[in-house]
N, C-alpha and C. Protein backbone atom coordinates (compact mmCIF):
# COMPACT_ATOMS: atom_id res chain seq x y z
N UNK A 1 -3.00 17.02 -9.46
CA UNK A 1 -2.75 18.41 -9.14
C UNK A 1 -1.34 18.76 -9.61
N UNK A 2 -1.37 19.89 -10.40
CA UNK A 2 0.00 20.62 -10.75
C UNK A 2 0.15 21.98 -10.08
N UNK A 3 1.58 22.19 -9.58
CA UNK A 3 1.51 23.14 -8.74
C UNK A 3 2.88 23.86 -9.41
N UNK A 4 2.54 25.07 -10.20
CA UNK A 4 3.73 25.65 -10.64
C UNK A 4 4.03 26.65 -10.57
N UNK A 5 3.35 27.45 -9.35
CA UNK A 5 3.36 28.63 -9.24
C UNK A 5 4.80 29.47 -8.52
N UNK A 6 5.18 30.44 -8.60
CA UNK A 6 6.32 31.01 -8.91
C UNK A 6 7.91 30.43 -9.28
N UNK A 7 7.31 30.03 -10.43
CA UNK A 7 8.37 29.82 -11.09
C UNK A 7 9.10 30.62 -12.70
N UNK A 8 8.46 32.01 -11.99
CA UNK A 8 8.96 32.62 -13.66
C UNK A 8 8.37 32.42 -14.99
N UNK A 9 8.21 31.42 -14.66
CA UNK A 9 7.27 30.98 -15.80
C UNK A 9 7.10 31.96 -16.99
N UNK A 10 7.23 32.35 -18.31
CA UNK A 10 6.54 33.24 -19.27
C UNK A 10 5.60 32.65 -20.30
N UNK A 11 5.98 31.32 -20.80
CA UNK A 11 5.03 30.62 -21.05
C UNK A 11 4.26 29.07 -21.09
N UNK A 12 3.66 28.11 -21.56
CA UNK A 12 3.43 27.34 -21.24
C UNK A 12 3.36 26.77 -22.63
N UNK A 13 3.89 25.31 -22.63
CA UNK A 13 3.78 24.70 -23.95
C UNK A 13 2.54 24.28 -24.41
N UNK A 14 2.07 23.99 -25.82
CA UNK A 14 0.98 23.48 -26.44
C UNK A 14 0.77 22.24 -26.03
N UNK A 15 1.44 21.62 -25.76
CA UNK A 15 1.27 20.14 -25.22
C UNK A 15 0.61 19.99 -23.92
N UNK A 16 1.00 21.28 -23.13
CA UNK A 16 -0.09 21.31 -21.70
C UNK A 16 -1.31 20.67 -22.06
N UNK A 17 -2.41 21.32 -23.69
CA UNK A 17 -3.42 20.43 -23.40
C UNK A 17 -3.70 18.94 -23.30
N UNK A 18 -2.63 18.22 -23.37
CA UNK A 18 -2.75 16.69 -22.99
C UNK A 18 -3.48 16.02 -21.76
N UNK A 19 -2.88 17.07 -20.63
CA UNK A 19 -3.47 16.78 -19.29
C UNK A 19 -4.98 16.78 -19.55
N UNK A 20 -5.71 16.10 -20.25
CA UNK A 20 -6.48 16.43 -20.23
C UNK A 20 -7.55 15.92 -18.95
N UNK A 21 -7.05 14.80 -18.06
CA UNK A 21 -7.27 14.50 -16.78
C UNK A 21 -7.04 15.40 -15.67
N UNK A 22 -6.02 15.72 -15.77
CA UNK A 22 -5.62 17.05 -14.70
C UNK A 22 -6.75 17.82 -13.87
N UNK A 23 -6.51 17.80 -13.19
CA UNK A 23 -7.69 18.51 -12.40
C UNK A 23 -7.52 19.80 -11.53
N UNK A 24 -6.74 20.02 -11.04
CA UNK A 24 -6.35 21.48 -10.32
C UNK A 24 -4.67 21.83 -11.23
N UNK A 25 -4.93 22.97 -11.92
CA UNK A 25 -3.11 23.64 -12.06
C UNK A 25 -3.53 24.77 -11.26
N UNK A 26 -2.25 25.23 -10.75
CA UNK A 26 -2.21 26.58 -10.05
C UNK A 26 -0.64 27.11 -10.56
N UNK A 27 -0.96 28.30 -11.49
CA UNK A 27 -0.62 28.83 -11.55
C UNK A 27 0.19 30.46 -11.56
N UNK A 28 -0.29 30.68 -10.37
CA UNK A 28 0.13 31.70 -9.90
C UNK A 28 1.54 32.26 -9.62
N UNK A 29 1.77 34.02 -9.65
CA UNK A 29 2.79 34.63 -9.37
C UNK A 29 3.80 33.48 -10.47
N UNK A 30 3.67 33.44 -12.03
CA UNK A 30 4.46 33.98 -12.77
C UNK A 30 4.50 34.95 -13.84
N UNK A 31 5.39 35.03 -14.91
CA UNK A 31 5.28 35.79 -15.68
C UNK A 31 4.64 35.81 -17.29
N UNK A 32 3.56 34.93 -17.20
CA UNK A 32 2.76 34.52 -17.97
C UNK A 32 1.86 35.49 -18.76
N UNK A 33 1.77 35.52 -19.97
CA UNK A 33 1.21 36.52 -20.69
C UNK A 33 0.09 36.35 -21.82
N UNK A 34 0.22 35.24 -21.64
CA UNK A 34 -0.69 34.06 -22.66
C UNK A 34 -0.47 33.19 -22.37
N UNK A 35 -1.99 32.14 -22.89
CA UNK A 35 -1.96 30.60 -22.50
C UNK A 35 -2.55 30.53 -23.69
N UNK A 36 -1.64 28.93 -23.96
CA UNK A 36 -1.85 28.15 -25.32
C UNK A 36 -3.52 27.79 -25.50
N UNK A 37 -3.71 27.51 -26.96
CA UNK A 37 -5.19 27.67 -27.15
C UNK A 37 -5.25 26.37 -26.64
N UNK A 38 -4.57 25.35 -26.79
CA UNK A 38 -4.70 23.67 -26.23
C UNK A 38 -5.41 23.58 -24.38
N UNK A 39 -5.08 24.78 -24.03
CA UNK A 39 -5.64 24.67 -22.70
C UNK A 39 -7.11 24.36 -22.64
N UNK A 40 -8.01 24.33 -23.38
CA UNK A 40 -9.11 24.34 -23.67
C UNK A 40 -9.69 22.88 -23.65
N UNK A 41 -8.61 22.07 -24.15
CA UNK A 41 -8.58 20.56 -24.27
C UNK A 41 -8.26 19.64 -22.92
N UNK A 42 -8.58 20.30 -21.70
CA UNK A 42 -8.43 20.19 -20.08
C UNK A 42 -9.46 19.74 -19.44
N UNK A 43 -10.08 18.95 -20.23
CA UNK A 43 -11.60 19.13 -19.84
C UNK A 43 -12.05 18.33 -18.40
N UNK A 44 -11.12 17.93 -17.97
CA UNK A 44 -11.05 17.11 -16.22
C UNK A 44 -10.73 18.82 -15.92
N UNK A 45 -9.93 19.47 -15.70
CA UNK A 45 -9.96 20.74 -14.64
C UNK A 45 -11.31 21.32 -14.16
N UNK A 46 -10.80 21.09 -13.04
CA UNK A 46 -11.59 22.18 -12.16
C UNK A 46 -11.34 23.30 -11.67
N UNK A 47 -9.92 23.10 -11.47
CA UNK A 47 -9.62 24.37 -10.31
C UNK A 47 -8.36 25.13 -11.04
N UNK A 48 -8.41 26.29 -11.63
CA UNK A 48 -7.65 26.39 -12.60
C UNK A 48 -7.27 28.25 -12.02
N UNK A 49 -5.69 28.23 -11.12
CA UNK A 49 -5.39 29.36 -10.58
C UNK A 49 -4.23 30.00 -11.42
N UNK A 50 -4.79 31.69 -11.86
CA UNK A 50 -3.62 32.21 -12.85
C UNK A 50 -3.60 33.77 -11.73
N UNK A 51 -3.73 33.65 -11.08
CA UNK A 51 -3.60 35.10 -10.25
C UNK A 51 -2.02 35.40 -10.19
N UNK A 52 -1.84 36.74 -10.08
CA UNK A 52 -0.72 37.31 -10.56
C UNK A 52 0.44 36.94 -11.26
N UNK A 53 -0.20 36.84 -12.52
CA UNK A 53 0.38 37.28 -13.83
C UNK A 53 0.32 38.19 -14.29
N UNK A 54 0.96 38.34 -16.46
CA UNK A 54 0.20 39.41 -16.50
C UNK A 54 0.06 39.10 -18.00
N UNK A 55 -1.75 38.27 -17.61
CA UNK A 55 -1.69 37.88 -18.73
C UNK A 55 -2.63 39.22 -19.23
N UNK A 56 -2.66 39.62 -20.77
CA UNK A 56 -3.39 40.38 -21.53
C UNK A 56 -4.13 39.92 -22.20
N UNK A 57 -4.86 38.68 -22.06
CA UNK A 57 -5.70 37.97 -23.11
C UNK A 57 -6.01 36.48 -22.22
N UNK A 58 -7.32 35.77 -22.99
CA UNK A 58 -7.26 34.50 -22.33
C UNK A 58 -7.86 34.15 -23.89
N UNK A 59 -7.30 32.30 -23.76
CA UNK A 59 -8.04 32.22 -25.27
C UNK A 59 -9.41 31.85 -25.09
N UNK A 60 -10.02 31.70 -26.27
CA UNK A 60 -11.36 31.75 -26.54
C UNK A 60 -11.52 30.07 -25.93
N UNK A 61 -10.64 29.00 -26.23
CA UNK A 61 -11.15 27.44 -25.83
C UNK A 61 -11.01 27.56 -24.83
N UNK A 62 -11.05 28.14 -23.67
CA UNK A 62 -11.98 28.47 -22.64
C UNK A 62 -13.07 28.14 -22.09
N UNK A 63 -13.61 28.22 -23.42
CA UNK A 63 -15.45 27.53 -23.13
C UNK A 63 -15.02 25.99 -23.58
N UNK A 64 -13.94 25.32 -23.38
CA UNK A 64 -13.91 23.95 -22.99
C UNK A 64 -13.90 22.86 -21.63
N UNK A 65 -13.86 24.40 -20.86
CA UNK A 65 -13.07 23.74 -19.46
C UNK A 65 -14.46 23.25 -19.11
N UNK A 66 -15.33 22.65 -19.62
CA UNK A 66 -16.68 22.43 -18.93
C UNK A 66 -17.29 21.85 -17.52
N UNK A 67 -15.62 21.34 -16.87
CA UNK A 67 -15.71 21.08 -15.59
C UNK A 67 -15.00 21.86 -14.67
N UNK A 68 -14.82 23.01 -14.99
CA UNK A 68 -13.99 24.48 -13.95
C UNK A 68 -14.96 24.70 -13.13
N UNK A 69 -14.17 24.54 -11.51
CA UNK A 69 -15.90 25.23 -10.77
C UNK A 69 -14.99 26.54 -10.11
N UNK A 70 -13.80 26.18 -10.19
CA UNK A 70 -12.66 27.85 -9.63
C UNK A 70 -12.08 28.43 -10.71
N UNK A 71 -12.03 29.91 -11.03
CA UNK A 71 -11.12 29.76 -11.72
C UNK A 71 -10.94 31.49 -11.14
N UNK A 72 -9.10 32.00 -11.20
CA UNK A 72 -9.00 32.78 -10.41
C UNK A 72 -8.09 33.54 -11.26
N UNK A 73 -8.42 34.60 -12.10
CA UNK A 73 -7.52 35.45 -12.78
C UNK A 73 -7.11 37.14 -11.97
N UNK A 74 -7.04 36.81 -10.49
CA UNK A 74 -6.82 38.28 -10.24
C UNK A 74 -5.28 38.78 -10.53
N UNK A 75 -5.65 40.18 -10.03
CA UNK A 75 -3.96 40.69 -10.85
C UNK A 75 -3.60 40.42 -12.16
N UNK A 76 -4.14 40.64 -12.97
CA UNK A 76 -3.39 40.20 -14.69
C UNK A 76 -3.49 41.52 -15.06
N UNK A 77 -3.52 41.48 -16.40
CA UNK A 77 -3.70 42.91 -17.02
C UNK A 77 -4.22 42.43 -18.36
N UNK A 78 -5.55 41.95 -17.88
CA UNK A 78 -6.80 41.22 -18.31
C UNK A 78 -7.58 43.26 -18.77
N UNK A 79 -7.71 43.06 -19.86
CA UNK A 79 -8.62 44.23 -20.14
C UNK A 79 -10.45 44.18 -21.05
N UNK A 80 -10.42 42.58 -21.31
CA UNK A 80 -11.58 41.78 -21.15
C UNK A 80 -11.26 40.68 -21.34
N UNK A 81 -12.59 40.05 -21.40
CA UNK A 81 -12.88 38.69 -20.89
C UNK A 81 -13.69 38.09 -22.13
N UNK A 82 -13.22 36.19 -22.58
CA UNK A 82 -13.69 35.98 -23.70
C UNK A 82 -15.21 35.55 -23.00
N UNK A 83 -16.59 35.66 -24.10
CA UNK A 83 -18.09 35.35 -23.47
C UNK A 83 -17.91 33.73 -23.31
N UNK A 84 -16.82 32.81 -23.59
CA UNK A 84 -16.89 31.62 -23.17
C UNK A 84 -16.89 31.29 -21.46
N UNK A 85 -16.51 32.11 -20.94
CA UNK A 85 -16.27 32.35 -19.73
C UNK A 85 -17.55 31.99 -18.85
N UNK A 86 -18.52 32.77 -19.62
CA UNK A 86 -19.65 33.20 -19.46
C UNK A 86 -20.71 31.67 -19.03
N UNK A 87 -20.41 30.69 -20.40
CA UNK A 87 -21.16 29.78 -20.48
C UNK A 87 -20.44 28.24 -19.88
N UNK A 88 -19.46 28.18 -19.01
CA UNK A 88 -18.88 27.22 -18.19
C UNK A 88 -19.87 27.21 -17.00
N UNK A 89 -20.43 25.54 -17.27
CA UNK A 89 -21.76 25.46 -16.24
C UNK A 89 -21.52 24.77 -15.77
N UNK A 90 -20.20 24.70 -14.94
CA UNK A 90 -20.06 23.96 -13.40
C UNK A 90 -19.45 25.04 -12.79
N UNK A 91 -19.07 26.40 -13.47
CA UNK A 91 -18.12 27.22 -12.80
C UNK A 91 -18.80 27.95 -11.34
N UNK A 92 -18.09 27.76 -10.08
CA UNK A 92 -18.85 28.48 -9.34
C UNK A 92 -18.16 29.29 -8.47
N UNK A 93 -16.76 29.53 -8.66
CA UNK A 93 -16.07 31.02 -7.98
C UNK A 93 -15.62 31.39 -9.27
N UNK A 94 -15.67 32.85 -9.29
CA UNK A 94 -14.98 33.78 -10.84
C UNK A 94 -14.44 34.68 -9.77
N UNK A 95 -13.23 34.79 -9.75
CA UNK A 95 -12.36 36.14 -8.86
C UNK A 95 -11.96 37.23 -10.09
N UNK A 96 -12.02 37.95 -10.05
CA UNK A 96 -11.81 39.34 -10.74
C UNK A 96 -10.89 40.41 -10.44
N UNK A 97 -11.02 40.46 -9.08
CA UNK A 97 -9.95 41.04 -8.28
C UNK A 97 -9.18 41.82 -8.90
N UNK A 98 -8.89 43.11 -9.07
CA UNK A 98 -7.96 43.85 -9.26
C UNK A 98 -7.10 43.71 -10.72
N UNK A 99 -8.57 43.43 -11.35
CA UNK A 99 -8.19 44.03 -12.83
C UNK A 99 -8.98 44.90 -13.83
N UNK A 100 -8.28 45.63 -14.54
CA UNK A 100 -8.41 47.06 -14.89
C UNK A 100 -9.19 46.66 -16.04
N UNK A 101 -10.32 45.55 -16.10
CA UNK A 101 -11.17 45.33 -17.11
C UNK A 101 -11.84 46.80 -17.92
N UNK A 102 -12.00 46.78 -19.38
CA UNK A 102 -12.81 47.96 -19.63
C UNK A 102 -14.24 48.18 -19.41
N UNK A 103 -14.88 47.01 -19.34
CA UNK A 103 -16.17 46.98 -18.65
C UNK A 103 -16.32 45.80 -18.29
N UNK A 104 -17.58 45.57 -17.37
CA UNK A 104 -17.72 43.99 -16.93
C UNK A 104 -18.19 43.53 -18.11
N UNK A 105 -18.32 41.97 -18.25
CA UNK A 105 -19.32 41.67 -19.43
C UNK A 105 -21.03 41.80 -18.62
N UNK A 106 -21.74 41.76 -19.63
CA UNK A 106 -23.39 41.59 -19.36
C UNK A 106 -23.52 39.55 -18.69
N UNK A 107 -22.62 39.31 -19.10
CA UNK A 107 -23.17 38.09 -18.87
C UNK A 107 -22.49 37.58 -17.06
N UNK A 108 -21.98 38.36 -16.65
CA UNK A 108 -21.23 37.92 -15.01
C UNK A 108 -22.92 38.15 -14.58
N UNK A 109 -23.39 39.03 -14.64
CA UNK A 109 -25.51 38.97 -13.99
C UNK A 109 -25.75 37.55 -14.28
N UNK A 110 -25.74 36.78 -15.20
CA UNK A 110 -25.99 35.54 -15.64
C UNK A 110 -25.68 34.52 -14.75
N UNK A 111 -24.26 34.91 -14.87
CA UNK A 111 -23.61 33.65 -14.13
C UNK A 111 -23.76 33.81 -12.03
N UNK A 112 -23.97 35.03 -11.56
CA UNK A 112 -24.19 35.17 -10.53
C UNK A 112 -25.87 34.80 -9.70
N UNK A 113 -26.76 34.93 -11.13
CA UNK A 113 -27.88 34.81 -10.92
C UNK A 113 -28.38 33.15 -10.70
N UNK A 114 -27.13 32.41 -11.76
CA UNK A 114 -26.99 30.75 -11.19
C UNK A 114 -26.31 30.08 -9.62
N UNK A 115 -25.85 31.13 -9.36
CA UNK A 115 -25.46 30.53 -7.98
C UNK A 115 -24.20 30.89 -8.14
N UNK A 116 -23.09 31.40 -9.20
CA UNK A 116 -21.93 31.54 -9.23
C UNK A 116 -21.28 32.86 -8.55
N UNK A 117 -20.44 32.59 -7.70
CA UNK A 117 -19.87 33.34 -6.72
C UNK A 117 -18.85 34.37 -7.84
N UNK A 118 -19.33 35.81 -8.00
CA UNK A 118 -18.43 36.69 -8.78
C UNK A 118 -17.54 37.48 -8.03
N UNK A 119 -16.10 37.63 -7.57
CA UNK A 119 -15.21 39.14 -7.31
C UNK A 119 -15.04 39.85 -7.98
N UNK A 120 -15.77 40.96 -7.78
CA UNK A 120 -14.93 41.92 -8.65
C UNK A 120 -14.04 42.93 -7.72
């Protein structure tokens, strides 16, 4: 478990994807605006917390985390969401919370219809 939350933070190095054992980061309440595409290469995470930031994007290797069953982007200034998101099949909380998305995707019906717990 990595716990780095308010620490200012703006960004995170490429080398983060090493952890690739890592299993919970929480990153919350910094000033994070992007995450390296290497995050993708995390593939032990499960529990993966970015709530209040402000990030404007998530990358697409995303659809690597294949063992995320949390993952918690509320508060960002998230205005969509990549469809990798979509197809993480252990994921089973998606928090949404209080972002000014331009539409939902079609595929959150998908993932709610598997048992996955959606906030919006």
């Amino acid at each position: 478990m990595l716990r780095l939350y308010n620490n200012r933070l703006e960004s995170l190095p490429d080398s983060i994807g090493r952890l690739a054992n890592l299993r919970e980061l929480h990153l919350s309440d910094n000033r994070l605006r992007a995450l390296p595409d290497s995050m993708g290469e995390m593939g032990g995470l499960t529990h993966l917390d970015l709530r209040n930031n402000e990030l404007e994007s998530l990358p697409d290797s995303f659809e690597g985390l294949e063992s995320l069953t949390y993952l918690d982007l509320r508060a960002n200034r998230l205005r969509a969401l990549p469809e990798g998101i979509g197809r993480l099949p252990a994921l089973q909380k998606l928090d949404l919370r209080w972002l000014k998305l331009a539409a939902y995707p079609g595929w959150l019906g998908a993932l709610e219809d598997r048992g996955c717990t959606v906030y919006r």
